[in-house]
N, C-alpha and C. Protein backbone atom coordinates (compact mmCIF):
# COMPACT_ATOMS: atom_id res chain seq x y z
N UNK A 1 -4.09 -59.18 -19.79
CA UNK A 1 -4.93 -59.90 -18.84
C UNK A 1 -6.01 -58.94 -18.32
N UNK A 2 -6.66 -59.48 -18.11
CA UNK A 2 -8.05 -58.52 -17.91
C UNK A 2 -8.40 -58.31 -15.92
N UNK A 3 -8.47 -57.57 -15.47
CA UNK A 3 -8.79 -57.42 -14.23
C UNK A 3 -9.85 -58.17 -13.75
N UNK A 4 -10.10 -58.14 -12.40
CA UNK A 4 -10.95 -58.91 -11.89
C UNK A 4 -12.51 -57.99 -12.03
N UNK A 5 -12.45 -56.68 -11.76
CA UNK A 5 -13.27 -55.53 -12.24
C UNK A 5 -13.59 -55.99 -13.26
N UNK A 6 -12.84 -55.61 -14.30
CA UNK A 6 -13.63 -55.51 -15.92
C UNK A 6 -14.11 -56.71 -15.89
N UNK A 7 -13.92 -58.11 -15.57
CA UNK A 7 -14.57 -59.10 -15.67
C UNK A 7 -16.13 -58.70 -14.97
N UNK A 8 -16.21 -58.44 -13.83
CA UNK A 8 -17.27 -58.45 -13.36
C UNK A 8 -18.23 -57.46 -13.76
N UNK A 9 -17.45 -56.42 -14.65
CA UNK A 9 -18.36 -55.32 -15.40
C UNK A 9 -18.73 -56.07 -16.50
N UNK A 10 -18.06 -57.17 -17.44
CA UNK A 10 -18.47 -57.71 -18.87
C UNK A 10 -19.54 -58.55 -18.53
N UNK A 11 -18.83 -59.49 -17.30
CA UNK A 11 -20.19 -60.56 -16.61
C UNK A 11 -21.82 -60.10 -16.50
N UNK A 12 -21.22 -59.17 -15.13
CA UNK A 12 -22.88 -58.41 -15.02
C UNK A 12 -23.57 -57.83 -16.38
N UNK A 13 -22.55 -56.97 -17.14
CA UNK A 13 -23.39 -56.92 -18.25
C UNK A 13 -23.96 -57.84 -19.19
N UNK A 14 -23.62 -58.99 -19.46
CA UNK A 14 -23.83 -59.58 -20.04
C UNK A 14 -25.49 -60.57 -19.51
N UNK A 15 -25.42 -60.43 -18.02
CA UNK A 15 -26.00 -61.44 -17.25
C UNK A 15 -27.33 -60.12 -17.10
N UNK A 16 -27.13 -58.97 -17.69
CA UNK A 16 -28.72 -57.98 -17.36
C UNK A 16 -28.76 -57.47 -19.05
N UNK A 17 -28.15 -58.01 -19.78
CA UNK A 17 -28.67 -58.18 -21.38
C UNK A 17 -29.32 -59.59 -21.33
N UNK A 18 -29.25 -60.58 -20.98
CA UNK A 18 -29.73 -62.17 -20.90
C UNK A 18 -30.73 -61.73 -20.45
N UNK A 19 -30.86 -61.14 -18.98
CA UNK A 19 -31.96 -60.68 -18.37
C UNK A 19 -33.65 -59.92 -19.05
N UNK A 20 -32.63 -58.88 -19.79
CA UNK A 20 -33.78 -57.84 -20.22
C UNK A 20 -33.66 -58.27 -21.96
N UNK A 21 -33.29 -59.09 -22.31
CA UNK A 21 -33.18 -59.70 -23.74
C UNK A 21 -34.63 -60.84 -23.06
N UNK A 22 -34.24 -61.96 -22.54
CA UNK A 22 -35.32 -62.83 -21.86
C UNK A 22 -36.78 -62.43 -21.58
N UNK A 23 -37.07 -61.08 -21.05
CA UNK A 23 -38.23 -60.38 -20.74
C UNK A 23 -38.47 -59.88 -21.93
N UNK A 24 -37.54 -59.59 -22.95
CA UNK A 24 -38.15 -58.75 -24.18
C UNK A 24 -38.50 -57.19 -24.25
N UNK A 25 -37.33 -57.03 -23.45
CA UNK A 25 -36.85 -55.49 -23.49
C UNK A 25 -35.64 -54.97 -24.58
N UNK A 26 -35.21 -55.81 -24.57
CA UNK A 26 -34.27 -56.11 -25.52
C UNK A 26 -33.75 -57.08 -26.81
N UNK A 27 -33.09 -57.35 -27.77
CA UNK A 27 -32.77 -57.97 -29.10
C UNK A 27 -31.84 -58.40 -28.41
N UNK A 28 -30.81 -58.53 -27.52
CA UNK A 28 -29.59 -58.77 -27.53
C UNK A 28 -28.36 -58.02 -27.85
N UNK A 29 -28.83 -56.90 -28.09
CA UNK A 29 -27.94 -56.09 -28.51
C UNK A 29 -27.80 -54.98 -27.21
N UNK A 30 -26.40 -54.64 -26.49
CA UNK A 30 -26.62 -53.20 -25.70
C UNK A 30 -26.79 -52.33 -26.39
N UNK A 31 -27.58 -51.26 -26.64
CA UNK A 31 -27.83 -50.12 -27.30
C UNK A 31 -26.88 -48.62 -26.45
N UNK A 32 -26.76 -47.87 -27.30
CA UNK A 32 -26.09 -47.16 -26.60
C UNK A 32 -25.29 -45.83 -27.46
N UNK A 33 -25.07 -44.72 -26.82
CA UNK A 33 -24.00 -43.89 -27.80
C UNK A 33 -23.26 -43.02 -27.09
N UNK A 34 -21.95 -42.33 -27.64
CA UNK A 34 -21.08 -42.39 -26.44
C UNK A 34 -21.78 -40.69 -25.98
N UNK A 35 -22.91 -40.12 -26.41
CA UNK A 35 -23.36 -39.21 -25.59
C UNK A 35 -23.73 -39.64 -24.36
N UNK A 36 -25.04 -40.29 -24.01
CA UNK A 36 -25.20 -41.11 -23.03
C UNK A 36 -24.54 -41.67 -22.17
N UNK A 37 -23.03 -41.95 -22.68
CA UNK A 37 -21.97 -42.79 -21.85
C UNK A 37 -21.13 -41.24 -20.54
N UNK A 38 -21.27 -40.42 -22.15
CA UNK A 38 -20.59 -39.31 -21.08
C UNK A 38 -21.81 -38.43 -19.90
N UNK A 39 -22.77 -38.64 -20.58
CA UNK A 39 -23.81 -37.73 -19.27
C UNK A 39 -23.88 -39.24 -18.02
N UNK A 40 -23.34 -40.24 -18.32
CA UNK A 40 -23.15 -40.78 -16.60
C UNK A 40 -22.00 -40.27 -15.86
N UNK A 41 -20.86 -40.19 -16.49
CA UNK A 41 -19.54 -39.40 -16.25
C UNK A 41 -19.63 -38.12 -15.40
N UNK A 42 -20.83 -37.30 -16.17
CA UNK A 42 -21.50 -35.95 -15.15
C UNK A 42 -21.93 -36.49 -13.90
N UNK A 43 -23.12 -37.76 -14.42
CA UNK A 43 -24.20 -37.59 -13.52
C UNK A 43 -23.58 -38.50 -11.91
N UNK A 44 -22.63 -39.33 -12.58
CA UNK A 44 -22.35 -40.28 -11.64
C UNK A 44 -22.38 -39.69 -10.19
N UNK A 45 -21.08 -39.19 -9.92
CA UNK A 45 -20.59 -38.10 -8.75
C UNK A 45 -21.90 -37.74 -8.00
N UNK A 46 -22.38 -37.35 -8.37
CA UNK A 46 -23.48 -37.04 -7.53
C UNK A 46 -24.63 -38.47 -7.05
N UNK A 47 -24.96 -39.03 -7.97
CA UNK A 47 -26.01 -40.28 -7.86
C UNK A 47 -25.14 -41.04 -6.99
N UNK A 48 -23.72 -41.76 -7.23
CA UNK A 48 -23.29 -41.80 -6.30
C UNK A 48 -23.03 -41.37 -4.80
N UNK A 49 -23.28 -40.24 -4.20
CA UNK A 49 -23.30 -39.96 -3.28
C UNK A 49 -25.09 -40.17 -2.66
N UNK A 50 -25.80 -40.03 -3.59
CA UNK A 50 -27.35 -40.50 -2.97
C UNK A 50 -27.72 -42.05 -2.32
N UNK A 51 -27.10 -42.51 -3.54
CA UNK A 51 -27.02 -43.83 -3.15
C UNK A 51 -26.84 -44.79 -2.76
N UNK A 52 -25.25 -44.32 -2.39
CA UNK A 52 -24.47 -45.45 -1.19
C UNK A 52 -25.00 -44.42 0.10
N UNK A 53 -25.25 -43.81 0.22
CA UNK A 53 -26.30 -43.72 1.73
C UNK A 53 -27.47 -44.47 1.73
N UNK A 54 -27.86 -44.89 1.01
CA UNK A 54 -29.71 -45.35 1.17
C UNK A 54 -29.31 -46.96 0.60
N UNK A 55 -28.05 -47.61 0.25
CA UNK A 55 -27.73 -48.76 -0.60
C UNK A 55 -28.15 -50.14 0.14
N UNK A 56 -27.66 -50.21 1.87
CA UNK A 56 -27.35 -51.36 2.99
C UNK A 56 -29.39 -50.85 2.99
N UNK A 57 -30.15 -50.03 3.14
CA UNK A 57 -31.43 -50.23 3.32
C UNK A 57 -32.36 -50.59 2.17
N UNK A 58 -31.67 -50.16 0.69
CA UNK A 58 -32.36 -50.48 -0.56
C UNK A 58 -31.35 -50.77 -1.18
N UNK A 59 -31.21 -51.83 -1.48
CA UNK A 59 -30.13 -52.22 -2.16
C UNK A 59 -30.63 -52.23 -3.65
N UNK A 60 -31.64 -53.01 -4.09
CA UNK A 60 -32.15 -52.71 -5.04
C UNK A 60 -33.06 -51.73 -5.71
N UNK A 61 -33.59 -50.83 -4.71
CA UNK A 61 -33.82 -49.48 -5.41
C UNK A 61 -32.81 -48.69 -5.92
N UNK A 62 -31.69 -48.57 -5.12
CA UNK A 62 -30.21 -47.73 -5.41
C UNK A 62 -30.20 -48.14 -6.85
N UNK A 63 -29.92 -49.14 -6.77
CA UNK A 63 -29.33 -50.03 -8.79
C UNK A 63 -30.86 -49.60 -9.52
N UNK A 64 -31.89 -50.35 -9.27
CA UNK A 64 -32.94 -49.45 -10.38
C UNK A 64 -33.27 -48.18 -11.00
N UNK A 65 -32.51 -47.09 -9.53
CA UNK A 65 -32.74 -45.91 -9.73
C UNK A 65 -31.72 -45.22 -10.80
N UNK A 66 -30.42 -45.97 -11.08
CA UNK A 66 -29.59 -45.92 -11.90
C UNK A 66 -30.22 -46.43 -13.25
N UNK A 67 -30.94 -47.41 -13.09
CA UNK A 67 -31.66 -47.59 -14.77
C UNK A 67 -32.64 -46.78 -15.41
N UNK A 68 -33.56 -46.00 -14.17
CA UNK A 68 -34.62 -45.22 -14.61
C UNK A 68 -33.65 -43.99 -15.24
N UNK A 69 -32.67 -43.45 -14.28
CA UNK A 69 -31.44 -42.39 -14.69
C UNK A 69 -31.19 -43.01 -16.37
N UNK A 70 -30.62 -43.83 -16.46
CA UNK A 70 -30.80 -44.15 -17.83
C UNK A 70 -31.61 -44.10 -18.73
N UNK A 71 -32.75 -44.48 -18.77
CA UNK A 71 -34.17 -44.55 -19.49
C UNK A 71 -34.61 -42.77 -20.06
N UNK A 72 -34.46 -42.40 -18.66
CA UNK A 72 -34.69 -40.68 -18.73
C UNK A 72 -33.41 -40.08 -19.76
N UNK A 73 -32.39 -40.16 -19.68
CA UNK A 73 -31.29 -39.38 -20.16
C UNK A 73 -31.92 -39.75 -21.69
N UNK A 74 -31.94 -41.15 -22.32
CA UNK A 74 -32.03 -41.40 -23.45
C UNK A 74 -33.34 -41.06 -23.97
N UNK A 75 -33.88 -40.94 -23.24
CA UNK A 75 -35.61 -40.01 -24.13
C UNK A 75 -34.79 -38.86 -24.09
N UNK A 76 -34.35 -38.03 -23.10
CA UNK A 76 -33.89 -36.52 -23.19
C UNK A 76 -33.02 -36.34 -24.58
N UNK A 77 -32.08 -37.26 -24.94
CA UNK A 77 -31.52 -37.44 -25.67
C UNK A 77 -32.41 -37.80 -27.51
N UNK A 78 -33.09 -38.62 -27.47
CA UNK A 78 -33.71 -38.86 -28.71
C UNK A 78 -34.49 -37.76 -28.59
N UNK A 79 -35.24 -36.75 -27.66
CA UNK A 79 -36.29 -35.82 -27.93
C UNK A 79 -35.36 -34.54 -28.27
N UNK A 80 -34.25 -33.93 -28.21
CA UNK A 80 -33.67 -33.07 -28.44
C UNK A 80 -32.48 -32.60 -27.57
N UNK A 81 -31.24 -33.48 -28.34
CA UNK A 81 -29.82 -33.48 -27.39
C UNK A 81 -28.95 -32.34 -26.54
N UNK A 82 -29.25 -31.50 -27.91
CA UNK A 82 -28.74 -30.22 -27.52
C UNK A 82 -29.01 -29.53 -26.52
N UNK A 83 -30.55 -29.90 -26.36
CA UNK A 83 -31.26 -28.93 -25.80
C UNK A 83 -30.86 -29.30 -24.09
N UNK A 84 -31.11 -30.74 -24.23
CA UNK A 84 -30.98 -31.30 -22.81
C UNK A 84 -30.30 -32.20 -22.14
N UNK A 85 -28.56 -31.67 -22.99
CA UNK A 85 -27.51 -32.31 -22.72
C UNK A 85 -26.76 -31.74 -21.13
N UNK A 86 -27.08 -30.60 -20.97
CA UNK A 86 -26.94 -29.68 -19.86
C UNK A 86 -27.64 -29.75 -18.44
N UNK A 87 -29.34 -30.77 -18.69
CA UNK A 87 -29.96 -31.23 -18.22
C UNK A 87 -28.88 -31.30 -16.35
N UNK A 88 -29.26 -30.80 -15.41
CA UNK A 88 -28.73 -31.22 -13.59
C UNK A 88 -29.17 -32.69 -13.36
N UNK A 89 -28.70 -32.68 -12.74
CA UNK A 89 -28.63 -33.91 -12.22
C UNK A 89 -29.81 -34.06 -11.06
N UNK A 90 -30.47 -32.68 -10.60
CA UNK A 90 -31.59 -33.03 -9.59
C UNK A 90 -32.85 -32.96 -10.98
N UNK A 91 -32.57 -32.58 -12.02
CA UNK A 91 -33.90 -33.09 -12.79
C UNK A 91 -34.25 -34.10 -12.67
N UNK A 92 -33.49 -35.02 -12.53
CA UNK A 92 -34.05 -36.28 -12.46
C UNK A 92 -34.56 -36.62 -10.71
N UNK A 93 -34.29 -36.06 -9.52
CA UNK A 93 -35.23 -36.39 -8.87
C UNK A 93 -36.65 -35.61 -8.87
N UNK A 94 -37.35 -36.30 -7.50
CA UNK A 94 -38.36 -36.09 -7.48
C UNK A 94 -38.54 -35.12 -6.42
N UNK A 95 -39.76 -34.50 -5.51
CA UNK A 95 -40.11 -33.76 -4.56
C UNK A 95 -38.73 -34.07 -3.62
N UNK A 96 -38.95 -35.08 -2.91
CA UNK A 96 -38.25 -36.17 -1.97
C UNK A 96 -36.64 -36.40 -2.76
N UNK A 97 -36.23 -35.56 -3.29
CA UNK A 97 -34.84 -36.18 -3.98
C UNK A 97 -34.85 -37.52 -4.60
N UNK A 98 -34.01 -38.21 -3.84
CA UNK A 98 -33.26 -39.42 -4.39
C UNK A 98 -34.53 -40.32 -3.60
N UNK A 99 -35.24 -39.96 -2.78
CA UNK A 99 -35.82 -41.34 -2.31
C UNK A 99 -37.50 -41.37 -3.41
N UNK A 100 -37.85 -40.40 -4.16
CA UNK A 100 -38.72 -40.85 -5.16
C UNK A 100 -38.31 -40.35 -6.45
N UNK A 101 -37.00 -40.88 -7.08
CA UNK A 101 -36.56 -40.75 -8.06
C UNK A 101 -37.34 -41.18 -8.97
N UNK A 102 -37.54 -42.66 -8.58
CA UNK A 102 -38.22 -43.74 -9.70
C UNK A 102 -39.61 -43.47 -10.00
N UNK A 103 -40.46 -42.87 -8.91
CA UNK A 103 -41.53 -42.32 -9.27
C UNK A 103 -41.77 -41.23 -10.11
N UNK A 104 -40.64 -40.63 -9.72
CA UNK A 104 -40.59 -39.34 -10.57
C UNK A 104 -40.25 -39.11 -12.00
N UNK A 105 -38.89 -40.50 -12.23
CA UNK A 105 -38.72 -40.39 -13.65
C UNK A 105 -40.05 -40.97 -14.47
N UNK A 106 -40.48 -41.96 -13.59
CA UNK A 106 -41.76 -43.00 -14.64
C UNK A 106 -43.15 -42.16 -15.15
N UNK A 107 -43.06 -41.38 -13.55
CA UNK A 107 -44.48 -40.65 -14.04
C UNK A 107 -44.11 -38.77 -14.98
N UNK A 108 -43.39 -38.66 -14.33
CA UNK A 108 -42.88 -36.71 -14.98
C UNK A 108 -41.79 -36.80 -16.47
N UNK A 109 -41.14 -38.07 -16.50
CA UNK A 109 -39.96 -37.73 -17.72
C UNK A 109 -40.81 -38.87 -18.35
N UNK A 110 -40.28 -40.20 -17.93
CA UNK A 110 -41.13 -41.10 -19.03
C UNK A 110 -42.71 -41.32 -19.65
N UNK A 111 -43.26 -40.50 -18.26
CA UNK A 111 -44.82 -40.59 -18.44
C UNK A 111 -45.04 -42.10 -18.61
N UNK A 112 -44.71 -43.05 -18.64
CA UNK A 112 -44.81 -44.16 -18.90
C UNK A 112 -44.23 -45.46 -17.79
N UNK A 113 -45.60 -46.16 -17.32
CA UNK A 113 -44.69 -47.40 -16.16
C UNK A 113 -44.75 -49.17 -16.36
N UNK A 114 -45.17 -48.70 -17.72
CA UNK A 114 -45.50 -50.24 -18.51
C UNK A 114 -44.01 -51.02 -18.97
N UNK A 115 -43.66 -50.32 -19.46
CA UNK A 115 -42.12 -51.18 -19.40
C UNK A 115 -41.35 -50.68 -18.59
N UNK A 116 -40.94 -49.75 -18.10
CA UNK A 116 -40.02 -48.86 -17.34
C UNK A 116 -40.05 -49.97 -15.72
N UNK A 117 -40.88 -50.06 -15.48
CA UNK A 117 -41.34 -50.67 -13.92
C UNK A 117 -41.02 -52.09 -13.97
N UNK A 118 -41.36 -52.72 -14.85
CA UNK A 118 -41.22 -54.16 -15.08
C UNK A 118 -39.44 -54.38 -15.47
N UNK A 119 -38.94 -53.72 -16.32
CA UNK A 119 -37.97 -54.00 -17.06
C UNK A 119 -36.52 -54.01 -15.47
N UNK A 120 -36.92 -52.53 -14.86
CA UNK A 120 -36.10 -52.05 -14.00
C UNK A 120 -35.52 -53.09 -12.60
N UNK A 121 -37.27 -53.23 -12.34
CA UNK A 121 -37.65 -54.67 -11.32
C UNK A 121 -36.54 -55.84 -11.53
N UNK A 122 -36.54 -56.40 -13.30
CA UNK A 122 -36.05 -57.34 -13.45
C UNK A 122 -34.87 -57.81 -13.19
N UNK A 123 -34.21 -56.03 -13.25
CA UNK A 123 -32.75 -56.19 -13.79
C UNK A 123 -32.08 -55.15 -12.56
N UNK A 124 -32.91 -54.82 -11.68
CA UNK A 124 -32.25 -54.56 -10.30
C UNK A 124 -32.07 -55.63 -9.32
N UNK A 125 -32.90 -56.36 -9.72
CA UNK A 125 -33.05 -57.91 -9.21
C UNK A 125 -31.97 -58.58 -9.51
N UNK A 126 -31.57 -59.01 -10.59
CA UNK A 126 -31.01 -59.39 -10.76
C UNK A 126 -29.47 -59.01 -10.67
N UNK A 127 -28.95 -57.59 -10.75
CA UNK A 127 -27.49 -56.68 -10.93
C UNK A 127 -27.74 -57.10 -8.98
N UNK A 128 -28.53 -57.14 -8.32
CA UNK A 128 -28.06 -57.28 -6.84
C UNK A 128 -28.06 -58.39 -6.55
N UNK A 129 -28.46 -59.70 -6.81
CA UNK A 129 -28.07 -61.09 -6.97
C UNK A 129 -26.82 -61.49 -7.21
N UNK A 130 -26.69 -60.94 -8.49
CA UNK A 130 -24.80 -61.01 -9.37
C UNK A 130 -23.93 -60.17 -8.33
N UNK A 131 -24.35 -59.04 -7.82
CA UNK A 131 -23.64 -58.57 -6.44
C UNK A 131 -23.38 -58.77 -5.25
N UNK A 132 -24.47 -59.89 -4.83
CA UNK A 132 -24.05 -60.57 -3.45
C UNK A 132 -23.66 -61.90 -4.13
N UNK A 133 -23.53 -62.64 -5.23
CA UNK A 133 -22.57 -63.54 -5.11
C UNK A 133 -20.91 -63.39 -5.56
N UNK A 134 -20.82 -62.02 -5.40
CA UNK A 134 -19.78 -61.68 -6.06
C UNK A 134 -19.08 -62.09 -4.57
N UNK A 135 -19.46 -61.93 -3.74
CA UNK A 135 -18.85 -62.01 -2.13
C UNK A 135 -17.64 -60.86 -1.55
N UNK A 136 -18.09 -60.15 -1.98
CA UNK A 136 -17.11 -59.27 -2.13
C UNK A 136 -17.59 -58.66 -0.59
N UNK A 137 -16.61 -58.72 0.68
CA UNK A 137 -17.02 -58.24 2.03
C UNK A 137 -17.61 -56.72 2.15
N UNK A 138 -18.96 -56.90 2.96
CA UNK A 138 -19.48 -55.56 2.83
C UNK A 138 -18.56 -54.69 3.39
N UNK A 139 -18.54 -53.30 2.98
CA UNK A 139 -18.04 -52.49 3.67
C UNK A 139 -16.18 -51.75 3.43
N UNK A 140 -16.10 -53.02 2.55
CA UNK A 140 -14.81 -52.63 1.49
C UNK A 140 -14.25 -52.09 0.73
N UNK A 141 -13.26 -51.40 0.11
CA UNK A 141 -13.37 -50.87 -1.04
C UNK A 141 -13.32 -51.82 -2.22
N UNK A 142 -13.18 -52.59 -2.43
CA UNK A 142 -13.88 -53.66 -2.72
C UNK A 142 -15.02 -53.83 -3.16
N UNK A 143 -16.27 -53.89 -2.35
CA UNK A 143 -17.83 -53.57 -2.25
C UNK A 143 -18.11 -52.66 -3.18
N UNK A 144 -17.33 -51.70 -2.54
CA UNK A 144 -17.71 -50.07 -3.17
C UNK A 144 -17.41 -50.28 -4.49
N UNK A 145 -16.25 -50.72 -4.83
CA UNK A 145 -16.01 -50.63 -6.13
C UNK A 145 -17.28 -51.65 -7.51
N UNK A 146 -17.61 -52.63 -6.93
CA UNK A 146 -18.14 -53.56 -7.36
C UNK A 146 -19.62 -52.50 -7.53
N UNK A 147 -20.39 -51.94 -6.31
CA UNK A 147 -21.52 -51.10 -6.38
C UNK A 147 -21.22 -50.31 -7.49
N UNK A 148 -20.53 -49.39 -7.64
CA UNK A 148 -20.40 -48.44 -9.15
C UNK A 148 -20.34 -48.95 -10.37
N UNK A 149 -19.18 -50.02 -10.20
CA UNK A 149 -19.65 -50.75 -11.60
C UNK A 149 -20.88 -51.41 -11.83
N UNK A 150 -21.68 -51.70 -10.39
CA UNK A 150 -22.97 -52.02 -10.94
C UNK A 150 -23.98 -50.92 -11.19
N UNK A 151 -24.03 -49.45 -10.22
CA UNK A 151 -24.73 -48.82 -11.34
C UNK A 151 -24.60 -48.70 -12.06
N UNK A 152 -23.06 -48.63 -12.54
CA UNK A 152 -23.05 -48.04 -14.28
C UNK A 152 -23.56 -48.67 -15.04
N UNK A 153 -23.43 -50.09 -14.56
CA UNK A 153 -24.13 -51.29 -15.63
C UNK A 153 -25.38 -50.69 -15.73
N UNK A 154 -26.35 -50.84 -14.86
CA UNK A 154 -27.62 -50.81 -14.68
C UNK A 154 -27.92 -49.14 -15.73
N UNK A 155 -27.19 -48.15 -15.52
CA UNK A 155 -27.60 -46.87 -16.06
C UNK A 155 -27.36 -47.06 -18.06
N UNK A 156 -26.26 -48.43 -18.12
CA UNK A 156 -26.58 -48.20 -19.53
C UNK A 156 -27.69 -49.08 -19.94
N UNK A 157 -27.93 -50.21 -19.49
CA UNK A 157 -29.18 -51.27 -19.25
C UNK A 157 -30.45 -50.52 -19.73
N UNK A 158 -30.48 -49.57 -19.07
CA UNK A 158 -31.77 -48.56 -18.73
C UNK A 158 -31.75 -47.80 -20.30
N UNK A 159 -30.35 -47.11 -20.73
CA UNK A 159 -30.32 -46.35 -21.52
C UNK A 159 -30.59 -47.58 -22.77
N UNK A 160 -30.26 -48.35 -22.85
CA UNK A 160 -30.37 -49.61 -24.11
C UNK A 160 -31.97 -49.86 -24.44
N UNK A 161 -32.48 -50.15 -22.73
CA UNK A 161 -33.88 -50.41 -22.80
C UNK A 161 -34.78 -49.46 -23.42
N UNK A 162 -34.83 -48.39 -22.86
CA UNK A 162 -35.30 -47.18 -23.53
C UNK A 162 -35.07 -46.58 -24.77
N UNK A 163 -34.02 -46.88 -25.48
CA UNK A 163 -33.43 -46.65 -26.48
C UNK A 163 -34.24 -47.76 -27.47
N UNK A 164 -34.23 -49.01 -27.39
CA UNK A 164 -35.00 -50.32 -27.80
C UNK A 164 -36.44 -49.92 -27.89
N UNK A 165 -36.96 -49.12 -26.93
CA UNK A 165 -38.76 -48.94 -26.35
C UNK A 165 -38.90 -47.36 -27.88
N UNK A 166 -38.15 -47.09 -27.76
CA UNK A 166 -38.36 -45.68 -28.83
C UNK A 166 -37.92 -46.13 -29.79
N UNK A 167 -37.75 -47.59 -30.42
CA UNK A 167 -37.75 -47.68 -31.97
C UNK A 167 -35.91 -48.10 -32.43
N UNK A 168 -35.08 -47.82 -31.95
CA UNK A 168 -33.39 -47.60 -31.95
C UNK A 168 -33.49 -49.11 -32.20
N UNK A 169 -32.53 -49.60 -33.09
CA UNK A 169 -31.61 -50.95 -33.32
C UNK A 169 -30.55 -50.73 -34.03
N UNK A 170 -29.58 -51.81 -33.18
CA UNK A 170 -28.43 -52.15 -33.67
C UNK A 170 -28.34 -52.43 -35.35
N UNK A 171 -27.74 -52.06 -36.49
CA UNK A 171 -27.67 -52.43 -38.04
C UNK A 171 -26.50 -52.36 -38.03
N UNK A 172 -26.25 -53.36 -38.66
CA UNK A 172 -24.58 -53.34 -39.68
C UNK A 172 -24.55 -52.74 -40.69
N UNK A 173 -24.08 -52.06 -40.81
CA UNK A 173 -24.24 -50.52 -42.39
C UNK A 173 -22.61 -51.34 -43.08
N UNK A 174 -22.57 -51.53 -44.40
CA UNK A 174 -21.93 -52.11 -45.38
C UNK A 174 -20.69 -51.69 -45.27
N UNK A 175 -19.49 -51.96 -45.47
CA UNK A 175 -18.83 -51.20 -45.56
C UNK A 175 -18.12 -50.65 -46.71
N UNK A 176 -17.95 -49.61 -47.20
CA UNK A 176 -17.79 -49.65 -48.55
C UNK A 176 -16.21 -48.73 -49.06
C-alpha cells in the first residue's frame, strides 16, 4: 500500500509534468539521472533551511528557487560533471544569499531567462496550489513534510526542464 506521502509526491509530480509538458517545456517525459538525484541529497539540508524561513512570506519563490537549483545543477552537469559535481551549495546563491537566488541562477549560471522564468513561474504556481489544497494544517509536521516533498518535486521539474532545453530525450534503446 502506498503512503499518503508517496501519493502526494507521484500526484504533484505528475500534476508539474502536465504543467510544464502543457507550456512546452517538456515531452512528457521526467528527464533525469541519478547524478542529479544525488546532488539534491547534498544540496537539500541546506536549501532547506533557507527556505522554510522565507516559505509563510514567499511561498512560491521558496518552490521556484528549488527549480532554478535544478536547472543550474543540470547545465553544471551536461557542461562537465566531474568537474562540478563538488560544486557548494552557496554557488548557487546570489550577493543576497537565498533571497536573490533566482536572479542569480538565470542571469550568472543559466545566462538565460527565456525559458527558465516562464517555465519556473508556471510550475511554482502551480506545486503551491497542489500544496494548499493538500490542507495539510500550517505549521505541522505534516506541512513540513508535504513542503520538502514539494521542493524536491520542483528541483527535479527544473532538472527535466533544463535537461529538455539542452537537447536530452527520453529513447527506448532495443533490447538485445
Amino acid at each position: 500500500m502506498i503512503s499518503a506521502e508517496q501519493q502526494y509526491r507521484e500526484d504533484l509530480t505528475q500534476c508539474l509534468l502536465d504543467v510544464a509538458t502543457g507550456k512546452g517545456f517538456l515531452k512528457g517525459t521526467l528527464l533525469g539521472t541519478p547524478d542529479l538525484d544525488e546532488a539534491w541529497l547534498r544540496y537539500a539540508p541546506s536549501f532547506y533551511g533557507d527556505a522554510v524561513r522565507e516559505f509563510n512570506a514567499y511561498p512560491e519563490y521558496c518552490l521556484a528557487c528549488a527549480g532554478y537549483m535544478g536547472m543550474a545543477v543540470a547545465l553544471l552537469w551536461d557542461k562537465d560533471w566531474e568537474k562540478h559535481k563538488a560544486t557548494p551549495y552557496s554557488f548557487f546563491q546570489g550577493e543576497r544569499r537565498f533571497d536573490d537566488m533566482d536572479d542569480h541562477i538565470t542571469d550568472s549560471i543559466l545566462k538565460e531567462r527565456k525559458h527558465s522564468v516562464a517555465a519556473m513561474m508556471a510550475c511554482s504556481s502551480a506545486a503551491y496550489n497542489f500544496l494548499m489544497k493538500s490542507r495539510a494544517e500550517p505549521g505541522t509536521a505534516e506541512a513540513y513534510r508535504l513542503f520538502l516533498i514539494s521542493t524536491e518535486v520542483m528541483y527535479k521539474i527544473g532538472t527535466a526542464i533544463e535537461l529538455q532545453h539542452l537537447g536530452y530525450k527520453f529513447e527506448a534503446l532495443p533490447i538485445v
